[in-house]
Protein backbone atom coordinates (compact mmCIF):
# COMPACT_ATOMS: atom_id res chain seq x y z
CA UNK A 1 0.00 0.00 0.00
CA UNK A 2 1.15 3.57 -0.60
CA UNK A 3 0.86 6.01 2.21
CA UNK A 4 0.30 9.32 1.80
CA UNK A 5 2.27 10.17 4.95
CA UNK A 6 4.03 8.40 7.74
CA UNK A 7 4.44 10.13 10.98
CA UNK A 8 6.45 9.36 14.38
CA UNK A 9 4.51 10.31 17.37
CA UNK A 10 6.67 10.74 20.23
CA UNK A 11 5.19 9.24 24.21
CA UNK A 12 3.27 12.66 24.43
CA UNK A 13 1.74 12.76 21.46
CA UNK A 14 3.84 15.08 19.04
CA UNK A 15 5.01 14.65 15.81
CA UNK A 16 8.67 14.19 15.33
CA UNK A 17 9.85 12.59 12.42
CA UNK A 18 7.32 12.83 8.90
CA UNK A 19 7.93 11.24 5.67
CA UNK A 20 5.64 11.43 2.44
CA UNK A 21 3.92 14.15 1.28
CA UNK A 22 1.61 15.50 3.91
CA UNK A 23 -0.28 18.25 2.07
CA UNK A 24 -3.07 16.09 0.33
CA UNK A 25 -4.50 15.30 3.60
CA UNK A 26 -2.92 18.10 6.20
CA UNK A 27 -2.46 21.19 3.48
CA UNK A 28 0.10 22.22 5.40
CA UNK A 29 3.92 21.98 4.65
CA UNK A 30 5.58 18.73 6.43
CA UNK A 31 7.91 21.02 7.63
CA UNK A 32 4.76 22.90 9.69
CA UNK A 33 3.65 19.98 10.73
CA UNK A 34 6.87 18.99 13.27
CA UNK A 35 6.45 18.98 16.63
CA UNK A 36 2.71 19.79 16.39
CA UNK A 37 0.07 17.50 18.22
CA UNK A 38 -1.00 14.82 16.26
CA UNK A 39 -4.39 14.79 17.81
CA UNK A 40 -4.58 18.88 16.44
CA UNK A 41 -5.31 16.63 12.77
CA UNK A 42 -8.10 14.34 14.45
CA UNK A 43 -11.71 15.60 14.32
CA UNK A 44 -13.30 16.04 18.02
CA UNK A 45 -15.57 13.04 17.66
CA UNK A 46 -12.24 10.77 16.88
CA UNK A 47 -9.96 12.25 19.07
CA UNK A 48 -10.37 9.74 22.15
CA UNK A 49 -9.74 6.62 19.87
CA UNK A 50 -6.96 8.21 18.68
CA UNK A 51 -5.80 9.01 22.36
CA UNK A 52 -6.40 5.72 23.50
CA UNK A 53 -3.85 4.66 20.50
CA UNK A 54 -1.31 6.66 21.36
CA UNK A 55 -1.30 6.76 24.95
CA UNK A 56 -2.53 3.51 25.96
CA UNK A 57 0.03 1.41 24.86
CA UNK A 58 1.22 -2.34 26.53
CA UNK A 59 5.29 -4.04 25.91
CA UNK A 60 4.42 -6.09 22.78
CA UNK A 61 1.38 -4.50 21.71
CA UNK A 62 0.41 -5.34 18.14
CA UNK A 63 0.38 -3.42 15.03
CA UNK A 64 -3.68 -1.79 14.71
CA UNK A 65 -5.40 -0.42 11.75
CA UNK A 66 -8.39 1.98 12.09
CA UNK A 67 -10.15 4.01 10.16
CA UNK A 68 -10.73 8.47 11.06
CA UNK A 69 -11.78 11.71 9.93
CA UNK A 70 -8.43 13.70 9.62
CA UNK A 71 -9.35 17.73 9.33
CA UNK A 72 -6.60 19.59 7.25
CA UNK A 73 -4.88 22.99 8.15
CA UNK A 74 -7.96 24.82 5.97
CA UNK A 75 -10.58 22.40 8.30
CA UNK A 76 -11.36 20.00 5.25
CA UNK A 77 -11.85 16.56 6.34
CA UNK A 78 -10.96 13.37 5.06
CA UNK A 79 -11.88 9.75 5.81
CA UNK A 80 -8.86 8.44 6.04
CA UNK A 81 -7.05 5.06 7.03
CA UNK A 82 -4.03 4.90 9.73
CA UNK A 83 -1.88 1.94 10.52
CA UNK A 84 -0.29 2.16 13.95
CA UNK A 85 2.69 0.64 15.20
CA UNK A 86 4.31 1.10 18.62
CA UNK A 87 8.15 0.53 18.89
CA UNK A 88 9.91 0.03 21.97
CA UNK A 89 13.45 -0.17 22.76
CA UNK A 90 14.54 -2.76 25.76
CA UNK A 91 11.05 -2.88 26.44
CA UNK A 92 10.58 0.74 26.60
CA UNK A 93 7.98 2.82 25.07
CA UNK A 94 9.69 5.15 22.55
CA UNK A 95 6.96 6.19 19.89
CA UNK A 96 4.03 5.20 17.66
CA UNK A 97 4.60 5.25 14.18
CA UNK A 98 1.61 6.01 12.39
CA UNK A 99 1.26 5.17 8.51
CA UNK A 100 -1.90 7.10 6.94
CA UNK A 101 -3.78 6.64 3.59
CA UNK A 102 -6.73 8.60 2.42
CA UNK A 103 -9.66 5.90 2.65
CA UNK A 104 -11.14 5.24 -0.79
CA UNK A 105 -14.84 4.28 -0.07
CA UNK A 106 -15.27 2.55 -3.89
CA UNK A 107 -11.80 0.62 -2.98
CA UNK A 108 -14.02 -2.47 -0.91
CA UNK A 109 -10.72 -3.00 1.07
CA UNK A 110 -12.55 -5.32 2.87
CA UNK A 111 -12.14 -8.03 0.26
CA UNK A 112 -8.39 -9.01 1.43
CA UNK A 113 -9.98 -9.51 4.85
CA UNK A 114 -12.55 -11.73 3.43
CA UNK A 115 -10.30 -13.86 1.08
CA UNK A 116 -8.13 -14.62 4.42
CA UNK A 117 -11.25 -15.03 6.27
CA UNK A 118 -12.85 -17.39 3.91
CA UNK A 119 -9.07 -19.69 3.29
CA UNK A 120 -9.06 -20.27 6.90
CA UNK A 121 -12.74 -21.16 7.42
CA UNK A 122 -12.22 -23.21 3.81
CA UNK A 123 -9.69 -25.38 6.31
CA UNK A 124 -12.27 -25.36 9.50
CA UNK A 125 -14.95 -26.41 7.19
CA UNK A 126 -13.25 -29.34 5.97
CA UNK A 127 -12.50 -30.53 9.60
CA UNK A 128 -16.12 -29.69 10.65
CA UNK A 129 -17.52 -31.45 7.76
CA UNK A 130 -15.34 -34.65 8.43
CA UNK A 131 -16.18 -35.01 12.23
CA UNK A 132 -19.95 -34.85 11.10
CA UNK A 133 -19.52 -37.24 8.32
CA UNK A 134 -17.68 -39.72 10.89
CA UNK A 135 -20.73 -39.70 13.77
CA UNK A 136 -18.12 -38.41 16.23
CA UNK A 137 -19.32 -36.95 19.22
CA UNK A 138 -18.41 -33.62 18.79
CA UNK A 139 -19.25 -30.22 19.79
CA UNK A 140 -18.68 -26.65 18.27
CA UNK A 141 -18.04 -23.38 20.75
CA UNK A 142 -18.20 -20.22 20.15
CA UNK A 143 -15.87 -17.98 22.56
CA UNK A 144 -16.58 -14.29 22.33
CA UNK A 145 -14.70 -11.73 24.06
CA UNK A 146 -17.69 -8.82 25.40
CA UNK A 147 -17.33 -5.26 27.22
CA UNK A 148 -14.60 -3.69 25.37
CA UNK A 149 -14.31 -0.69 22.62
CA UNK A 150 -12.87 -1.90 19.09
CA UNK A 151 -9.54 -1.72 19.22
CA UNK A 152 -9.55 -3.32 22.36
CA UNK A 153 -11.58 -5.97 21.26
CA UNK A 154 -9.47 -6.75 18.24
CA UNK A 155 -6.46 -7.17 20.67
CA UNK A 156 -8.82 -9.36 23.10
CA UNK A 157 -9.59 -11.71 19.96
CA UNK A 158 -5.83 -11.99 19.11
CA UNK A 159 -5.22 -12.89 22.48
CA UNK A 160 -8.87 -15.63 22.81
CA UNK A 161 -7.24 -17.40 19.52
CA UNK A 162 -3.59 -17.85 20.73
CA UNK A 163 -5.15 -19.49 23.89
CA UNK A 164 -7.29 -21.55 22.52
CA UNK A 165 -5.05 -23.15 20.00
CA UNK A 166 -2.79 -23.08 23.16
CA UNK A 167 -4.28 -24.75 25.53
CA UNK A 168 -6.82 -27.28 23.85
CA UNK A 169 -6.18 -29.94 21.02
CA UNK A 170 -9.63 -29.31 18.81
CA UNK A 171 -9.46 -26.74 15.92
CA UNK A 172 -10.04 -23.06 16.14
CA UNK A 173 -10.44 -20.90 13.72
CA UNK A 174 -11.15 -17.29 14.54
CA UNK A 175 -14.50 -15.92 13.03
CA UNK A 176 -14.77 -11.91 14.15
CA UNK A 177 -12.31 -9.50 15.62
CA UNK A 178 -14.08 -10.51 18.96
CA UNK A 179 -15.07 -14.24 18.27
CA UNK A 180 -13.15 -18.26 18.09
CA UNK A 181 -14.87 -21.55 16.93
CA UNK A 182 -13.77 -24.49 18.55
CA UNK A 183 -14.59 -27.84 17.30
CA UNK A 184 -13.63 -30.54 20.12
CA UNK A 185 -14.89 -33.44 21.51
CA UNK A 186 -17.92 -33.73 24.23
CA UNK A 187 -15.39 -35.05 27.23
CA UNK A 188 -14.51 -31.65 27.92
CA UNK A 189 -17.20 -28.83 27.67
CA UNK A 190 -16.73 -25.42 26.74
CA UNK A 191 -17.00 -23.63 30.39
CA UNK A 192 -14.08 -25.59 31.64
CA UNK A 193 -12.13 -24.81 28.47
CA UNK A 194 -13.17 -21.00 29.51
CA UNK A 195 -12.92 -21.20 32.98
CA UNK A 196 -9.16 -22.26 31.74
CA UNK A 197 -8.34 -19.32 30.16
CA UNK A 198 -10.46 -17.16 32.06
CA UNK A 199 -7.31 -15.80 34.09
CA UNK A 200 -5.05 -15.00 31.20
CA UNK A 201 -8.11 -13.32 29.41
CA UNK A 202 -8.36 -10.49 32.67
CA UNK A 203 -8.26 -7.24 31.49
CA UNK A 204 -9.65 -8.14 28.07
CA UNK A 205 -13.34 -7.84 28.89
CA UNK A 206 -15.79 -11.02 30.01
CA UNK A 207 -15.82 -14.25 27.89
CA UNK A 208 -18.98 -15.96 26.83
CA UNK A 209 -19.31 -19.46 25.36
CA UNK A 210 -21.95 -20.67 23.14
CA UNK A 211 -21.67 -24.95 22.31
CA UNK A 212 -23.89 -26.97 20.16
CA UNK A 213 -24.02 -30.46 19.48
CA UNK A 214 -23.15 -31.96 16.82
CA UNK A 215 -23.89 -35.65 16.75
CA UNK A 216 -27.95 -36.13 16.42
CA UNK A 217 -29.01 -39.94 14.50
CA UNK A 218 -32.28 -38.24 13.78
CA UNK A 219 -30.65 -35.65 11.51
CA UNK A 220 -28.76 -36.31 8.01
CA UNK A 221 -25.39 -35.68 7.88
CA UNK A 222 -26.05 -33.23 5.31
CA UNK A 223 -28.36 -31.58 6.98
CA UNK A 224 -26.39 -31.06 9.99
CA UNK A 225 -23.61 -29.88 7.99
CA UNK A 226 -26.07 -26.82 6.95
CA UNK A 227 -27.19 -26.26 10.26
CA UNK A 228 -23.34 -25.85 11.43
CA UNK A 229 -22.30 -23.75 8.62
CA UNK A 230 -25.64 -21.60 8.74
CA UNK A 231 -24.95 -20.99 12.65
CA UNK A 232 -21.66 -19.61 11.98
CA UNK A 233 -22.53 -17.56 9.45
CA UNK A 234 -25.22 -16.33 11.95
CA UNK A 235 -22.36 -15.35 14.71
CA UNK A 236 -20.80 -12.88 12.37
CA UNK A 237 -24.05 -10.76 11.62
CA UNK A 238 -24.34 -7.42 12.84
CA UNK A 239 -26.40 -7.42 16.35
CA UNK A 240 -26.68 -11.55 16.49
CA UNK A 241 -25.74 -13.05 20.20
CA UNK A 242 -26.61 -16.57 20.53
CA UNK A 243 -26.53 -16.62 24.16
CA UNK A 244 -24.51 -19.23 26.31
CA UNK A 245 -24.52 -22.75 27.30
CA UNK A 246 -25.01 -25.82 25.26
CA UNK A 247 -28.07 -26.83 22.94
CA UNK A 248 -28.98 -29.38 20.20
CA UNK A 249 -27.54 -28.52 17.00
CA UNK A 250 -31.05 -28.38 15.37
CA UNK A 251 -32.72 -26.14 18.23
CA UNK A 252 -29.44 -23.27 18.35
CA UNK A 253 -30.01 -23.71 14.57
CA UNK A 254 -33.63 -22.45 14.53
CA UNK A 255 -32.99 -19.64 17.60
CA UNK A 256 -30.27 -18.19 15.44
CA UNK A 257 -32.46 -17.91 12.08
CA UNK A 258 -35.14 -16.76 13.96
CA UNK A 259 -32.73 -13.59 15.15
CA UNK A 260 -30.75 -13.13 11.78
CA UNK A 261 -33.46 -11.48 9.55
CA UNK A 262 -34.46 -8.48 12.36
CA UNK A 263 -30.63 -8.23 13.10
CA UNK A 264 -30.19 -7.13 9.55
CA UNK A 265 -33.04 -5.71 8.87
CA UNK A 266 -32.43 -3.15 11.66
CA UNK A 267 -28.83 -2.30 10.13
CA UNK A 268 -28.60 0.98 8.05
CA UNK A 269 -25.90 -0.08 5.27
CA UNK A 270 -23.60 2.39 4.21
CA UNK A 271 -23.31 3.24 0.61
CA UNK A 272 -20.64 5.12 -1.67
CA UNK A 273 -20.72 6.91 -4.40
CA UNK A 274 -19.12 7.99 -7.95
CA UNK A 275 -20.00 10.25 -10.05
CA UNK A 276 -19.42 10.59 -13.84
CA UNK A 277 -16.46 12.42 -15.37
CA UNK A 278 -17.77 15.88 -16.92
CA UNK A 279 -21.42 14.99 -15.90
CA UNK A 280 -21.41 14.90 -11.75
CA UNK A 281 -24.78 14.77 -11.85
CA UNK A 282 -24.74 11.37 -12.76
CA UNK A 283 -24.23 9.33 -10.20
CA UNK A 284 -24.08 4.95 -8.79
CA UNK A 285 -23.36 4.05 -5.56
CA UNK A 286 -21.62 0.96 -4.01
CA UNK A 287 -22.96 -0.85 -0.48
CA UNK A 288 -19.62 -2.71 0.66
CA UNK A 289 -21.14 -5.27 3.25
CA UNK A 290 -18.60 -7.39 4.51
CA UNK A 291 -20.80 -10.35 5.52
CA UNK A 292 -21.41 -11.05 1.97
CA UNK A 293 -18.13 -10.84 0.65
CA UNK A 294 -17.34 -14.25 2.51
CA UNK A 295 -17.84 -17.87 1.42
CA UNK A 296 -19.56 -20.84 3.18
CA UNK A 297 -19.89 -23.99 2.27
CA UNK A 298 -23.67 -24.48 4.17
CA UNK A 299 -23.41 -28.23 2.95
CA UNK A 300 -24.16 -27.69 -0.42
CA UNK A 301 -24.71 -25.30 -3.54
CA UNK A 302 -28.06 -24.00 -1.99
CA UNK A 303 -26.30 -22.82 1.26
CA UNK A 304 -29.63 -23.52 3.14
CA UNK A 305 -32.64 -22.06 4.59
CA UNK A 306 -30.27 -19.74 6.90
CA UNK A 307 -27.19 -18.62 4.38
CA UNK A 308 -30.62 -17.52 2.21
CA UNK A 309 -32.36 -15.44 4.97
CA UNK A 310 -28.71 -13.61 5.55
CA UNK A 311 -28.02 -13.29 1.78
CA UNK A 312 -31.93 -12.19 1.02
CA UNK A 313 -31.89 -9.68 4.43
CA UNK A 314 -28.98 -8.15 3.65
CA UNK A 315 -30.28 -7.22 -0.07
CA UNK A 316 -33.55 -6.14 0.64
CA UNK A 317 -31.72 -3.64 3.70
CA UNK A 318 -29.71 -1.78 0.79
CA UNK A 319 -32.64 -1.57 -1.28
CA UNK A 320 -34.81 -0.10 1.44
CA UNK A 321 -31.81 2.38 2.19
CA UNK A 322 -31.17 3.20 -1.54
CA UNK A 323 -31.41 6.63 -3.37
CA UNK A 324 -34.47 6.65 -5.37
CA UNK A 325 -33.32 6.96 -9.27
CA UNK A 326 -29.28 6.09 -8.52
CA UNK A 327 -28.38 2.79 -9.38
CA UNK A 328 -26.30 0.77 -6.12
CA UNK A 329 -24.14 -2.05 -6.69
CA UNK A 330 -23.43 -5.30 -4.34
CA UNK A 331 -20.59 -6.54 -3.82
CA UNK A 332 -21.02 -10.16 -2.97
CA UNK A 333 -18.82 -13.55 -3.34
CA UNK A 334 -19.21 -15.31 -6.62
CA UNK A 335 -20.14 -18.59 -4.90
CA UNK A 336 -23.00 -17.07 -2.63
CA UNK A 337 -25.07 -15.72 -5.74
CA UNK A 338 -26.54 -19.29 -6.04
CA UNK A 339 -27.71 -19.44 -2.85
CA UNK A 340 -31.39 -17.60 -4.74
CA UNK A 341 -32.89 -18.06 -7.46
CA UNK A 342 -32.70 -16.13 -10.80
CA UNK A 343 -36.65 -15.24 -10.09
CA UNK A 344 -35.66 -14.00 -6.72
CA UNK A 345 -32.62 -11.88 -8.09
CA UNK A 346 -34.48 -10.31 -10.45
CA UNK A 347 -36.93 -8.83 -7.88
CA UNK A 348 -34.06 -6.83 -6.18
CA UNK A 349 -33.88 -3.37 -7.51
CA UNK A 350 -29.81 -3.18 -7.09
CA UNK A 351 -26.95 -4.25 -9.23
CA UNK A 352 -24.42 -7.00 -8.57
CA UNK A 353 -21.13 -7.57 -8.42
CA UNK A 354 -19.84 -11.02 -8.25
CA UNK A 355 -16.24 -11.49 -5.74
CA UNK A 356 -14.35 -13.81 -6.22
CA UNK A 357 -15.01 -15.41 -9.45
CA UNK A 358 -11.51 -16.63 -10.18
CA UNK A 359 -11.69 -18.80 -7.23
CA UNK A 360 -14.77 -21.27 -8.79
CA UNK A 361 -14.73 -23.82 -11.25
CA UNK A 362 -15.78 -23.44 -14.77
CA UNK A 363 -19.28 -25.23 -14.07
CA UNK A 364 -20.04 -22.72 -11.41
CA UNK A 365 -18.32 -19.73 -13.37
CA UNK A 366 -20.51 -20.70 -15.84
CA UNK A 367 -23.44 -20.77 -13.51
CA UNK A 368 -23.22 -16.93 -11.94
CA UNK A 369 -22.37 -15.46 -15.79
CA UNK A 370 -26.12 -17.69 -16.45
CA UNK A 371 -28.21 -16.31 -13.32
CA UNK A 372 -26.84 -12.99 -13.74
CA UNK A 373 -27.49 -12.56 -17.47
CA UNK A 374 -30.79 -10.70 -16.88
CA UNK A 375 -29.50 -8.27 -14.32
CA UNK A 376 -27.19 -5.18 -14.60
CA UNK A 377 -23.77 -6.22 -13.70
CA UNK A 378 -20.56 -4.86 -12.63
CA UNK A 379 -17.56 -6.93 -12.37
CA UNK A 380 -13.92 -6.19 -11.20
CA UNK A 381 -11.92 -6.03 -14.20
CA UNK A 382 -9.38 -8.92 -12.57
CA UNK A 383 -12.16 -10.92 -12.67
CA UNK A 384 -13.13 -11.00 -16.28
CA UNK A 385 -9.26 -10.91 -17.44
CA UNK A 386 -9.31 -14.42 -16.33
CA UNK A 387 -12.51 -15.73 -16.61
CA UNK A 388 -13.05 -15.34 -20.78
CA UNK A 389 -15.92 -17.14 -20.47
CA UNK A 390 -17.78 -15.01 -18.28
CA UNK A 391 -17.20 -12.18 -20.50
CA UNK A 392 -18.13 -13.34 -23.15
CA UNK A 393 -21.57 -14.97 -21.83
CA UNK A 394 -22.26 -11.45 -19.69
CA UNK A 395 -21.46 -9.07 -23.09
CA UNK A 396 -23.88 -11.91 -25.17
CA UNK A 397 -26.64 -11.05 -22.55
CA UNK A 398 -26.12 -7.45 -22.58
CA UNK A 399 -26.13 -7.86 -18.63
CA UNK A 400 -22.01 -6.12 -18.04
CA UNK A 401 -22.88 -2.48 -17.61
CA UNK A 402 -19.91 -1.49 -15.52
CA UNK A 403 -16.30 -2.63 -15.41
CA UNK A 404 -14.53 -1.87 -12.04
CA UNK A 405 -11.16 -0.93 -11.80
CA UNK A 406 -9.17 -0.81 -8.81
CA UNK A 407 -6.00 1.31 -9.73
CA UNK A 408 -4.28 -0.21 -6.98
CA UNK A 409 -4.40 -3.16 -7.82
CA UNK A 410 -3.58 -3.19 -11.51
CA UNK A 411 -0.23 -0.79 -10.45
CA UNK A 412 1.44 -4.30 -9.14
CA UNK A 413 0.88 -6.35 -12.43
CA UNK A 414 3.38 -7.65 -14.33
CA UNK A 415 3.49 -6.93 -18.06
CA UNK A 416 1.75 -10.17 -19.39
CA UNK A 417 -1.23 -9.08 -16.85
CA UNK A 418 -1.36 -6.02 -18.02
CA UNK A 419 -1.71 -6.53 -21.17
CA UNK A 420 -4.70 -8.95 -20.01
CA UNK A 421 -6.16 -6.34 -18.36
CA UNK A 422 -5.47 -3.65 -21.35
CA UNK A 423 -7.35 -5.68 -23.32
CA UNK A 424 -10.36 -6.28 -21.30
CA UNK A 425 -10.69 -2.92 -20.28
CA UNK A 426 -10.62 -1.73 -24.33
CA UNK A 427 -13.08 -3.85 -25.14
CA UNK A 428 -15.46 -3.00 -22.17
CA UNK A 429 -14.92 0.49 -23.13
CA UNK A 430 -15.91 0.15 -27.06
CA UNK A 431 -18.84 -1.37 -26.45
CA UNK A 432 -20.14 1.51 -24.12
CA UNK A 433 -20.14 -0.80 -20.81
CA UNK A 434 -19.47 2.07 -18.44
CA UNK A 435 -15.71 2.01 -16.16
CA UNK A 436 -15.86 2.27 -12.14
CA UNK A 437 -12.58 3.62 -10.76
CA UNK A 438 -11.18 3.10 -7.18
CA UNK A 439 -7.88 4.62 -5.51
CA UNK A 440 -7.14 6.83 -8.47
CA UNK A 441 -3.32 7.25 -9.21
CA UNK A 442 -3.40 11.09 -10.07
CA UNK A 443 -0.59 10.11 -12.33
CA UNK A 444 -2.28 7.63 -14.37
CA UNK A 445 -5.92 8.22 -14.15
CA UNK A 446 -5.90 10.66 -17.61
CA UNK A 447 -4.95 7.72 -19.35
CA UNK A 448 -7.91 5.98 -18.38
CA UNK A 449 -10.30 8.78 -18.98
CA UNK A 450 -8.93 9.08 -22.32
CA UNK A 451 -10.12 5.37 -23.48
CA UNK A 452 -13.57 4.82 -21.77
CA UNK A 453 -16.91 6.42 -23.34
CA UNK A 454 -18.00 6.51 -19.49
CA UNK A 455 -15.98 6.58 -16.69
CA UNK A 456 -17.27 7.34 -13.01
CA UNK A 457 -14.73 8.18 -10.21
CA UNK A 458 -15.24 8.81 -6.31
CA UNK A 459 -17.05 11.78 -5.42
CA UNK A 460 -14.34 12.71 -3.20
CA UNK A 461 -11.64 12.53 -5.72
CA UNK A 462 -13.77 14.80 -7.68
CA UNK A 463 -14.47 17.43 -4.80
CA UNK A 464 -10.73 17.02 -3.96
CA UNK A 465 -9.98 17.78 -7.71
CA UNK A 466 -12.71 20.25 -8.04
């Protein structure tokens, strides 16, 4: 990632060593900026989080990214993202060193935390799948760290995993900044596995444990597969808790569906927009929704009664939120969009854009490009470079109306994938299919502009530029 600026922050909070170019964010000269308080840059409703950061800080702490509003020397502010890092010396505090990049809302960075998310669970799933299949007698816990703010709650869940993988032999696998699975066998439960590490986890706010189980003769193995993977799924929702103790796999199965669609529905998803070169009035928007950009197996290609209530809530809450007259994209995983069917799709007034489709087979490529070929599509241009097929089907259909570029991303390519890319973005652009730009490289974006019919950029690159 390029920064825009990185910036020591000595034990009392000035800044005393600044590389980069500060002035797109700070409009003030990096000289001017030396030995001023950092927190003088945060706005007033970010300032304690930032405190916290900066003055809070523990021998061995780890490396935190957050996202806040950074006001400029002329009071202009800008969502922006900082990495922090505290470095010690002999085990002494000597300063934070904070790396900051202006946040791109179209950029969906939370598609790198998916694709880890969804390789590890791919590995969980496979070990969950395998102890149903076998009739063991095993259980799945969920351990959730409760009571602390964000940050500390991401440090909390660092600290949950290590001990867990520590001190038991099942798998974990770490599901939320704040949550572990456990799979393990019924001789030990999950309170004396917590009251375990209930010592080492002081400080780090109280620990709940949530256990279901999964051997049941009366239940297919199939079906309890779905029931697993929908319950997981469940646990990462916005405003879900599943309570504590240990149930039956099918009755914690039917509580947690039964609180997944009014968890959603009472979310308020945020959406981004661009707006067209030379015509601002023109506008789309883009809901990034995390939840959807991750993959679960739910025990088949369906996904299950509860993977379709989380996939069908979370739609229907962008289109309730949506601008009347601007079109709004989805971004969701490739391998989720047959989890409805095509009649169902085509009731939601949104577009979609398939994640992810690099990672399916050709059957199931072949699949999305057939349920999607009566919607309006956009699709990441790294996507279509290597899935010709898709392409090809989607332009037949007349269903690609935007190609999305992430400038970012295509400024690491080597030649031979560039010259992929060229080409896929030439012909998009010759046919009229309109080009979606994220984290615009000043440098390079004229280039761009110069060889699409249509091309939309952030709003805030164009107020920036404007």
């Amino acid at each position: 990632m390029i920064f825009d600026f990185v910036a020591n922050v000595s034990v009392d909070g000035q800044v005393i060593q600044l590389e980069g170019d500060a002035w797109s964010l700070l409009e003030t000269d990096n000289r001017q900026v030396l030995d001023r308080e950092f927190l003088d840059f945060v706005a007033d409703r970010d300032r304690q989080v930032v405190s916290d950061i900066l003055f809070d800080v523990e021998p061995g702490q780890a490396p935190l990214r957050f996202d806040v509003t950074i006001v400029s020397g002329t009071g202009k502010e800008s969502q922006t993202t900082i990495f922090a890092a505290p470095v010690f010396d002999g085990g002494r505090y000597k300063f934070t060193r904070l790396a900051a990049k202006r946040k791109d809302p179209l950029a969906i960075d939370t598609v790198s935390g998916a694709e880890a998310f969804n390789e590890v669970m791919e590995s969980f799933e496979h070990k969950l799948q395998a102890a149903i299949d076998s009739n063991q007698a095993a259980v799945m816990s969920i351990f959730s760290v409760e009571g602390a703010d964000a940050v500390a709650t991401s440090q909390a869940g660092d600290r949950l995993q290590a001990l867990l993988t520590e001190k038991t032999a099942g798998e974990v696998c770490r599901i939320s900044d704040s949550s572990a699975v456990l799979l393990h066998d019924e001789t030990t439960s999950a309170d004396t596995i917590g009251g375990a590490i209930a010592g080492e986890m002081e400080g780090h706010g109280g620990l709940s444990t949530y256990s279901l189980e999964l051997s049941d003769d009366t239940i297919d193995a199939a079906s309890r597969m779905e029931m697993a993977s929908g319950v997981l799924a469940a646990a990462v929702q916005p405003g879900i808790k599943l309570g504590s103790g240990t149930q039956k796999l099918s009755d914690g199965y039917e509580q947690a569906r039964g609180q997944v669609t009014a968890a959603i529905a009472g979310a308020v998803p945020a959406i981004s927009f661009a707006a067209q070169w030379g015509a601002t009035d023109t506008r789309v928007g883009l809901a990034d929704i995390p939840e959807l950009l991750r993959r679960w197996n739910g025990g088949g290609k369906q996904g299950g009664a509860m993977l379709q209530d989380i996939l069908r809530s979370h739609l229907e809450a962008v289109a309730r939120v949506k601008p009347d007259g601007i079109p709004v994209c989805v971004p969701i995983h490739a391998a989720s969009l047959m989890f409805l069917e095509k009649a169902e799709w085509d009731g939601f007034d949104l577009m979609v854009m398939p994640v992810g489709l690099r990672e399916l087979d050709e059957e199931l490529q072949q699949d999305a490009a057939t349920l999607l070929s009566t919607q309006y599509v956009m699709v990441d241009i790294a996507d279509l470079a290597h899935c010709p097929a898709v392409l090809a089907q989607l332009i037949s259909a007349e269903a690609l109306s935007f190609l999305r570029v992430d400038m970012h991303k295509v400024s690491k390519l080597s030649d031979a994938e560039l010259d992929s890319f060229k080409q896929v973005y030439d012909f998009c652009s010759a046919r009229g299919i309109y080009v979606l730009v994220s984290r615009v490289d000043p440098g390079r974006i004229e280039n761009l502009i110069e060889r699409a019919k249509v091309i939309f950029l952030p709003e805030t690159y164009l107020q920036n530029q404007a």
